[in-house]
N, C-alpha and C. Protein backbone atom coordinates (compact mmCIF):
# COMPACT_ATOMS: atom_id res chain seq x y z
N UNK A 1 0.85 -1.18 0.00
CA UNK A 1 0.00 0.00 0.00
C UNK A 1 0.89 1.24 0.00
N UNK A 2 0.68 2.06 -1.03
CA UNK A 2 1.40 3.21 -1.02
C UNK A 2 0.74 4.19 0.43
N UNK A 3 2.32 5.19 0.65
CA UNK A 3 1.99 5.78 1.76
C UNK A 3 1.45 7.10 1.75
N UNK A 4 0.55 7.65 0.49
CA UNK A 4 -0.54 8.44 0.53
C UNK A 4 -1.64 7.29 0.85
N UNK A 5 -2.23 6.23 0.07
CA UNK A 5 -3.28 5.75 0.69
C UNK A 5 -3.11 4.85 2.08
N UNK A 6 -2.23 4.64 2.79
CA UNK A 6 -2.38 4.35 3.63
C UNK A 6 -2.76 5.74 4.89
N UNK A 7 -2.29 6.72 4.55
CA UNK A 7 -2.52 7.91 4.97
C UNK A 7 -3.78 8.55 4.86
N UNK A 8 -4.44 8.16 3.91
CA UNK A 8 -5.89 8.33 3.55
C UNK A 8 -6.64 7.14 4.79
N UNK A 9 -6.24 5.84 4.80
CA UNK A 9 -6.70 5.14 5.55
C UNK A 9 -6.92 5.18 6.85
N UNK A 10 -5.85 5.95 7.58
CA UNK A 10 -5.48 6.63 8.67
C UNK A 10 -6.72 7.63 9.16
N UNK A 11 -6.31 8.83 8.30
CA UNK A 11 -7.74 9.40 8.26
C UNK A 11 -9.34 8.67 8.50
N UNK A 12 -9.47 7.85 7.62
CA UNK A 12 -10.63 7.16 7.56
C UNK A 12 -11.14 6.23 8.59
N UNK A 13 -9.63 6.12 9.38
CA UNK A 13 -10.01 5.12 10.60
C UNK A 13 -10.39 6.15 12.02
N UNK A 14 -9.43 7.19 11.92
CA UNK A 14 -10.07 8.42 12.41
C UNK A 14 -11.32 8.61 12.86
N UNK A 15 -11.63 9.07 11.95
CA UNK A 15 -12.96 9.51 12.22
C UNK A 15 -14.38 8.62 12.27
N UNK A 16 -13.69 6.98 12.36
CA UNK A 16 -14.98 6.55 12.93
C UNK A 16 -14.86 6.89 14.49
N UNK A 17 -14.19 7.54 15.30
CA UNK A 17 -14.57 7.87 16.80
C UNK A 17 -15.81 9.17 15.81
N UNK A 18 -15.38 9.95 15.77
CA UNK A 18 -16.71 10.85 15.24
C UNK A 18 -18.04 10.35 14.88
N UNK A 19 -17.57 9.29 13.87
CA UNK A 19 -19.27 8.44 14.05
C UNK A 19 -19.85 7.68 15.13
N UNK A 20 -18.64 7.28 15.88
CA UNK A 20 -19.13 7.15 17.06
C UNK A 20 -19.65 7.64 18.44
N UNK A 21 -18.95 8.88 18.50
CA UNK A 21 -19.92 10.25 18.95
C UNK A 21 -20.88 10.83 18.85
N UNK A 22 -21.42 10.77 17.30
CA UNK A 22 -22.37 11.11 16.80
C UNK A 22 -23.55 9.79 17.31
N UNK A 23 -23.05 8.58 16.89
CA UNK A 23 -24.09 7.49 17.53
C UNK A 23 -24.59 7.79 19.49
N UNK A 24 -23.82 8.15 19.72
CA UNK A 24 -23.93 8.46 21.07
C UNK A 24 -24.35 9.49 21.19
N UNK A 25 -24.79 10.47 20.58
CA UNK A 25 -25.15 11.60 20.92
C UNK A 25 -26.96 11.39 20.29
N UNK A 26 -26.82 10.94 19.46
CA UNK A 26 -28.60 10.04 18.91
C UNK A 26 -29.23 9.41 19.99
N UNK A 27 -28.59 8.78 20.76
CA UNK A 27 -28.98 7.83 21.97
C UNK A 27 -29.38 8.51 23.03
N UNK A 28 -28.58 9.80 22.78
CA UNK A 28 -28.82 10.52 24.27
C UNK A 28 -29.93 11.85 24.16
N UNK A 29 -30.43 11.81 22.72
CA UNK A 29 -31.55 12.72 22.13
C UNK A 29 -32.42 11.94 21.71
N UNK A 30 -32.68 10.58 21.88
CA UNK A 30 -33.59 9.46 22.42
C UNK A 30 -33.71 9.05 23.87
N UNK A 31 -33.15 9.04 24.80
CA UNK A 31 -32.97 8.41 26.22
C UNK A 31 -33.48 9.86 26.77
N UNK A 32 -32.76 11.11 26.39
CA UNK A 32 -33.25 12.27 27.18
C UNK A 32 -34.41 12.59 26.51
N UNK A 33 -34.76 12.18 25.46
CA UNK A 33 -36.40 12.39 25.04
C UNK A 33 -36.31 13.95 24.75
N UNK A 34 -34.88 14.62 24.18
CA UNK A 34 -34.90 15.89 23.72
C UNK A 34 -35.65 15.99 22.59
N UNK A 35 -36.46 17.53 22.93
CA UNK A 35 -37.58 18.24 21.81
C UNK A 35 -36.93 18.73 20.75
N UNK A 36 -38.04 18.49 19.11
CA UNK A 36 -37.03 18.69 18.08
C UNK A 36 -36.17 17.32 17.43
N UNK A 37 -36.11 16.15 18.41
CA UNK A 37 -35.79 15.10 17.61
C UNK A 37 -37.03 13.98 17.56
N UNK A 38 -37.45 13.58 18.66
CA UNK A 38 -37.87 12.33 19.04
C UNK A 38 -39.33 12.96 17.76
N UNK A 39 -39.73 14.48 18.43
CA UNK A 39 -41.12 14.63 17.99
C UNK A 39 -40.81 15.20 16.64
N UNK A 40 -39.93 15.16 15.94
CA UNK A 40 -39.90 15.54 14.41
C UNK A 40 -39.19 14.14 13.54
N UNK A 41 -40.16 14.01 12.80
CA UNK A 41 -39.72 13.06 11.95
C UNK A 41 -39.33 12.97 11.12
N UNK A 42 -38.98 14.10 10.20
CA UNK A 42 -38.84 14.25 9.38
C UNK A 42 -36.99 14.49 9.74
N UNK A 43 -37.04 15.29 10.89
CA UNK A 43 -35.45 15.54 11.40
C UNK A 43 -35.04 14.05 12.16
N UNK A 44 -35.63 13.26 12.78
CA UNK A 44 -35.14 11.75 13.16
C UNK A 44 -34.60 11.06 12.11
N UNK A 45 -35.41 11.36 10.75
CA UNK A 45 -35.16 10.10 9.60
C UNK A 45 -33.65 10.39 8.88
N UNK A 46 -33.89 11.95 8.89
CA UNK A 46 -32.37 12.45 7.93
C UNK A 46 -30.94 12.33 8.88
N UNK A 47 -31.26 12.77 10.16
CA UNK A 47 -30.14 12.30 11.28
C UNK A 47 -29.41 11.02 11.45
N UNK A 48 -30.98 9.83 11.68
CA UNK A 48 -30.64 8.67 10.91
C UNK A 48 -29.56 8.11 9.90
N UNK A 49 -30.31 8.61 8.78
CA UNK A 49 -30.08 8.34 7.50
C UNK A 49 -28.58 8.79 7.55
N UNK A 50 -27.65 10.12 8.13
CA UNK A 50 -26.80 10.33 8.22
C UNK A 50 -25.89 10.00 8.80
N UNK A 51 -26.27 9.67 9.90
CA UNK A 51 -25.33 8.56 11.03
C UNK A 51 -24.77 7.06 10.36
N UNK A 52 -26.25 6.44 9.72
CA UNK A 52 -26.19 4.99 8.89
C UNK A 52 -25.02 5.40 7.60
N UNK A 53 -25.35 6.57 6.95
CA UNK A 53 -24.52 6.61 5.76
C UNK A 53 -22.81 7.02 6.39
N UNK A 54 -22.46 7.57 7.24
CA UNK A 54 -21.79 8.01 7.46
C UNK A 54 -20.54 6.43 8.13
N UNK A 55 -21.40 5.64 8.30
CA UNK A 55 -20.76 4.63 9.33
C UNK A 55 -20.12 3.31 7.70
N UNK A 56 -21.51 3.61 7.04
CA UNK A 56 -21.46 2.49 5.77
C UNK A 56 -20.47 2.74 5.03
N UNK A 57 -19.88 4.21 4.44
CA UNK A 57 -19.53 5.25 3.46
C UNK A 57 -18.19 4.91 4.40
N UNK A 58 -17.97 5.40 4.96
CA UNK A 58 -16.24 5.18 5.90
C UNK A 58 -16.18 3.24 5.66
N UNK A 59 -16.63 2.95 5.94
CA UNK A 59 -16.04 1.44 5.34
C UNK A 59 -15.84 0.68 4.44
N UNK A 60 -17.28 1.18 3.21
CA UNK A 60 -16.83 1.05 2.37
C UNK A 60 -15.43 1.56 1.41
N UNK A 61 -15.65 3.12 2.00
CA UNK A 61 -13.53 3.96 1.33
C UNK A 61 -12.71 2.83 1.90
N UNK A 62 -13.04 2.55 2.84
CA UNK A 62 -11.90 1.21 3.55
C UNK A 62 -11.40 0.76 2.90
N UNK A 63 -12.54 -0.48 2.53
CA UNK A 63 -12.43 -1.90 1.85
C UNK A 63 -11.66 -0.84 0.43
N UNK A 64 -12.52 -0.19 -0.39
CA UNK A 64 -11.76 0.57 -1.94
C UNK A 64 -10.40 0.59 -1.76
N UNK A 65 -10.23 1.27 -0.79
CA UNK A 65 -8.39 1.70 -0.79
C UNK A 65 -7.74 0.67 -0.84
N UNK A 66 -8.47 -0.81 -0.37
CA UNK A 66 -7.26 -1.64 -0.82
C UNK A 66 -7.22 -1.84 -2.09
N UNK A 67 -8.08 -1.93 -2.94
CA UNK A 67 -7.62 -2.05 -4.31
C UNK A 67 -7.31 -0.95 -5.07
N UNK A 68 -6.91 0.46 -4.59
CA UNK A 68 -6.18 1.60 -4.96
C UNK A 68 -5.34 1.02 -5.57
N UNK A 69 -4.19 1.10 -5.38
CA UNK A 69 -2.62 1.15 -5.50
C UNK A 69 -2.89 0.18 -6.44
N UNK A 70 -3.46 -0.98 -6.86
CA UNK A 70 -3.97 -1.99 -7.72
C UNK A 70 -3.89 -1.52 -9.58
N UNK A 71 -4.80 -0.50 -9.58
CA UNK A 71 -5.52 0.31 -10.45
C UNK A 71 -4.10 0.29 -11.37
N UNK A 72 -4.58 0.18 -12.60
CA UNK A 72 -3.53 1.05 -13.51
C UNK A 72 -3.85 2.25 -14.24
N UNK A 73 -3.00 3.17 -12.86
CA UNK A 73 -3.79 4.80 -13.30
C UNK A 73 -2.27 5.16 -12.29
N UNK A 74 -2.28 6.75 -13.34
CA UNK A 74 -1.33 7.54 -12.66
C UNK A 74 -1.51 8.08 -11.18
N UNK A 75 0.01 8.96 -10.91
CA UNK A 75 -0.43 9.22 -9.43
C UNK A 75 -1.76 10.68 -9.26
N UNK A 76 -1.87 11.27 -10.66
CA UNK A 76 -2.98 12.04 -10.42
C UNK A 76 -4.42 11.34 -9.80
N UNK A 77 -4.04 10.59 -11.02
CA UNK A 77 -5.39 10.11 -11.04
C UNK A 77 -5.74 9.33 -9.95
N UNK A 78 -4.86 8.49 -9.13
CA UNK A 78 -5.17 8.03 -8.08
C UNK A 78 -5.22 8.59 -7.33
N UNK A 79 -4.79 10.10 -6.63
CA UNK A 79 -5.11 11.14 -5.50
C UNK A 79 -6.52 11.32 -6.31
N UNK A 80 -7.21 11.80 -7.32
CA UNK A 80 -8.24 12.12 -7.85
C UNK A 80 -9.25 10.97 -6.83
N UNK A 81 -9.20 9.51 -6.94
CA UNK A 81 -10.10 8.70 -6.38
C UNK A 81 -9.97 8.82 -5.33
N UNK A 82 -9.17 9.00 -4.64
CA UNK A 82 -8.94 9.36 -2.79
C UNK A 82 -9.80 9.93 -2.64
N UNK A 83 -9.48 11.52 -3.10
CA UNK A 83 -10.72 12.54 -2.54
C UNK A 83 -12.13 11.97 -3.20
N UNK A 84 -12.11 11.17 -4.15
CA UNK A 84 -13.65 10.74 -4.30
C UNK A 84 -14.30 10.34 -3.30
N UNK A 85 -13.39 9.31 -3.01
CA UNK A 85 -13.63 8.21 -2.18
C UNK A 85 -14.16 8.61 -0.53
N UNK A 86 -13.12 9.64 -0.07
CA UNK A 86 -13.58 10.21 1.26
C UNK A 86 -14.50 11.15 1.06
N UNK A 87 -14.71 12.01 -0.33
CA UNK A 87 -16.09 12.98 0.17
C UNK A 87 -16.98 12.91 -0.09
N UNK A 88 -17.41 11.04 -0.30
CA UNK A 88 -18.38 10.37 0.06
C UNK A 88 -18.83 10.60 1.36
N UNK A 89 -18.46 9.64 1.95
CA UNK A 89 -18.35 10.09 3.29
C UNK A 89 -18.63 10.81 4.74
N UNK A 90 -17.74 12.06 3.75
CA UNK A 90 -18.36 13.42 4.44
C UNK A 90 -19.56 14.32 4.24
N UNK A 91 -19.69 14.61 2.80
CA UNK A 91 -20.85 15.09 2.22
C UNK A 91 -22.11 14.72 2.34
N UNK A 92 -22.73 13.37 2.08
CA UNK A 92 -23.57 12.91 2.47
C UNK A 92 -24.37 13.06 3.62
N UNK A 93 -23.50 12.65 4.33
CA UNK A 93 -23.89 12.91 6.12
C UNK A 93 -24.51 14.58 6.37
N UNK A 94 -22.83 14.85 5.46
CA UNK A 94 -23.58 16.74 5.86
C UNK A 94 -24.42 17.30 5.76
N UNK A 95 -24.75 16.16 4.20
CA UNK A 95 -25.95 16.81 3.59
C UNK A 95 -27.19 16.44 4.97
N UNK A 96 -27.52 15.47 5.01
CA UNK A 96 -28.59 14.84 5.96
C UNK A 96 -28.43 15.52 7.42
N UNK A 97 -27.60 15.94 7.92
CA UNK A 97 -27.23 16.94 9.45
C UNK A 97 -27.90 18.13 9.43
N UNK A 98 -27.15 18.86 8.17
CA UNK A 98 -27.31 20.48 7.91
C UNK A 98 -28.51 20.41 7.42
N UNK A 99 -29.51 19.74 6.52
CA UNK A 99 -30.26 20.11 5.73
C UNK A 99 -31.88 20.07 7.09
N UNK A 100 -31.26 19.95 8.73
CA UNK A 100 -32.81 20.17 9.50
C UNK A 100 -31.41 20.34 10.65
N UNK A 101 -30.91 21.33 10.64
CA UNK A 101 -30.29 21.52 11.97
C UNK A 101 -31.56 22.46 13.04
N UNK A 102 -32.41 23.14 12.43
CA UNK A 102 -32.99 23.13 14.01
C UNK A 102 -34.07 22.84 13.96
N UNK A 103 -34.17 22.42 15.51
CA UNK A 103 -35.54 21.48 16.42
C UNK A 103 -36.71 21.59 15.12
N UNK A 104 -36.55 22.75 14.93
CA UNK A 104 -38.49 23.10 14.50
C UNK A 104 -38.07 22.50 13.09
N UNK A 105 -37.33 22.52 12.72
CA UNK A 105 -37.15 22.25 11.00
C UNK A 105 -37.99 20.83 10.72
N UNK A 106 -39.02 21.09 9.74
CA UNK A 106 -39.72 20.10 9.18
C UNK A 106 -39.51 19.68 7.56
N UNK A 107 -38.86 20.50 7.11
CA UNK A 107 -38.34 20.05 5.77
C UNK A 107 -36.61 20.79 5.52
N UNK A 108 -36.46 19.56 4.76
CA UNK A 108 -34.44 20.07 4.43
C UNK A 108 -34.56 21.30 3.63
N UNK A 109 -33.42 21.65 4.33
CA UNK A 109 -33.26 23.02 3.83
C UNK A 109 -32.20 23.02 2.55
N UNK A 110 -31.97 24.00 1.83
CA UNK A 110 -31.24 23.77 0.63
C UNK A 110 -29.73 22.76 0.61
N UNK A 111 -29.46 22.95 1.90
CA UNK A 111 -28.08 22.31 1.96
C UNK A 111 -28.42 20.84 1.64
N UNK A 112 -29.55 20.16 1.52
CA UNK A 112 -29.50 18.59 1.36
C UNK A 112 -28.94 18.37 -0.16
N UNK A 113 -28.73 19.11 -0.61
CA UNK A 113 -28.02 19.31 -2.19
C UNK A 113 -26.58 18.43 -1.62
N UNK A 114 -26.12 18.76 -0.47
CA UNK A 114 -24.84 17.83 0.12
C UNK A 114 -24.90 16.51 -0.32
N UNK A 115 -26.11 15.94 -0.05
CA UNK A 115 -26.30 14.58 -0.41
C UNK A 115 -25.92 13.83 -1.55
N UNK A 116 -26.73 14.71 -2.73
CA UNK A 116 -26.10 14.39 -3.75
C UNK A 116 -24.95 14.15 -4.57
N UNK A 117 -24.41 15.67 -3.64
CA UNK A 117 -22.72 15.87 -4.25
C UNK A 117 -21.92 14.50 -3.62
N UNK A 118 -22.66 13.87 -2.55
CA UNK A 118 -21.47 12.67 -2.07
C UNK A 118 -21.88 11.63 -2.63
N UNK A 119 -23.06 11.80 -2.89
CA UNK A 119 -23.95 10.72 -4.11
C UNK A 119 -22.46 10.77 -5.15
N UNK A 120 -23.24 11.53 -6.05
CA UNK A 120 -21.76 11.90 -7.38
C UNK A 120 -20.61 11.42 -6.95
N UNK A 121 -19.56 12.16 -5.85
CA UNK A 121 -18.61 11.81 -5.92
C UNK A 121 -18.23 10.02 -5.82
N UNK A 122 -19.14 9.45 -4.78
CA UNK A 122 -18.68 7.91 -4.68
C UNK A 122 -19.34 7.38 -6.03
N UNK A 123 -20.11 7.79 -6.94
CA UNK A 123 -20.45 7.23 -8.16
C UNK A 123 -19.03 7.13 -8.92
N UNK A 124 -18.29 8.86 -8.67
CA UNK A 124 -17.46 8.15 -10.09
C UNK A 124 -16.11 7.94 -9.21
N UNK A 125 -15.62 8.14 -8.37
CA UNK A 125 -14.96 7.18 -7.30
C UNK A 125 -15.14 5.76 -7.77
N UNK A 126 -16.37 5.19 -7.48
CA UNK A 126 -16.08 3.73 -7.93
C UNK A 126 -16.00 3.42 -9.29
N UNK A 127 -16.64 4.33 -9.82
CA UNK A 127 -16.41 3.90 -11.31
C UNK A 127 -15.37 3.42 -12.07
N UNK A 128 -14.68 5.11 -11.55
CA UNK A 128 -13.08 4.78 -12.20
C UNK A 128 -12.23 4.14 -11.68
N UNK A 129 -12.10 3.89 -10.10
CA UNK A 129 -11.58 3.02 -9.79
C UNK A 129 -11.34 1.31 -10.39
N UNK A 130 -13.47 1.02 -10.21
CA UNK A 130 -13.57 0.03 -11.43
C UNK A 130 -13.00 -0.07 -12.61
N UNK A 131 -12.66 0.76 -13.41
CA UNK A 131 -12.20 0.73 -14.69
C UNK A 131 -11.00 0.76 -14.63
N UNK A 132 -10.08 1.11 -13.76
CA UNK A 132 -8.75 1.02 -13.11
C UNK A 132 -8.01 0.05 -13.49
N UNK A 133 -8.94 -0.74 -12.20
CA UNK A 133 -8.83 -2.35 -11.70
C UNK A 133 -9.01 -3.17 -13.05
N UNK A 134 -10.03 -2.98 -14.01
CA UNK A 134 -10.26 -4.31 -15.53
C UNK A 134 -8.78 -3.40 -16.39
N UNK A 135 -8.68 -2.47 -16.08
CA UNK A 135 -6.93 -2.18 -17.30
C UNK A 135 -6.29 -2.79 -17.15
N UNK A 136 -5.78 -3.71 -15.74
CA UNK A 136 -4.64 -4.51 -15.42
C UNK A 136 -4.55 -5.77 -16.17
């Protein structure tokens, strides 16, 4: 494993304590029965949805990075899938956080556009990666 993507990996192992904070902090805006989550559903589902993507999206970049260095693609192009790969990840989630950050919020606010963009990026993240991997 080259030592940019193992450095990427690093990162990625990182910040599952953050998703794990975040899981703990869901638990404790369920257990404390705080207003604004339990009674909005629309803000429970996307919080959800962000926590789940955020936990799935970091493991899946995981598992990818091992077949990085694999790929027959230059070193651009392989920093190019890195950042695909992690702002999966991040974006997504953001999108689903930011798009009902407060209590009263009953519908996402423009920022759920986040979603998509991490949509896109892990689309062509794997893509090209895929196409990488069949050049060899």
């Amino acid at each position: 494993m080259s030592s940019a993507t193992q450095n990427t990996a690093a990162i990625l192992l990182i910040t599952v304590s953050t998703i794990a904070f975040g899981g703990l902090s869901l638990l404790m805006h369920l257990v404390r029965r705080i207003p604004g989550y339990l009674d909005n559903p629309v803000r429970r589902a996307l919080w959800t949805a962000g926590h789940a993507h955020a936990g799935v999206l970091v493991l899946f970049a995981l598992v990818a990075l091992l077949y990085l260095d694999r790929a027959d693609y230059g070193d651009g192009m392989l920093t190019l899938i890195r950042v695909l790969l992690v702002a999966a990840p991040i974006l997504m989630p953001l999108g689903f956080f930011l798009s009902v950050v407060r209590p009263s919020d009953t519908r996402p606010n423009k920022l759920i556009w986040l979603v998509g963009a991490g949509g896109l990026s892990l689309t062509v993240g794997t893509l090209l990666l895929g196409v990488g991997l069949l050049g060899r």
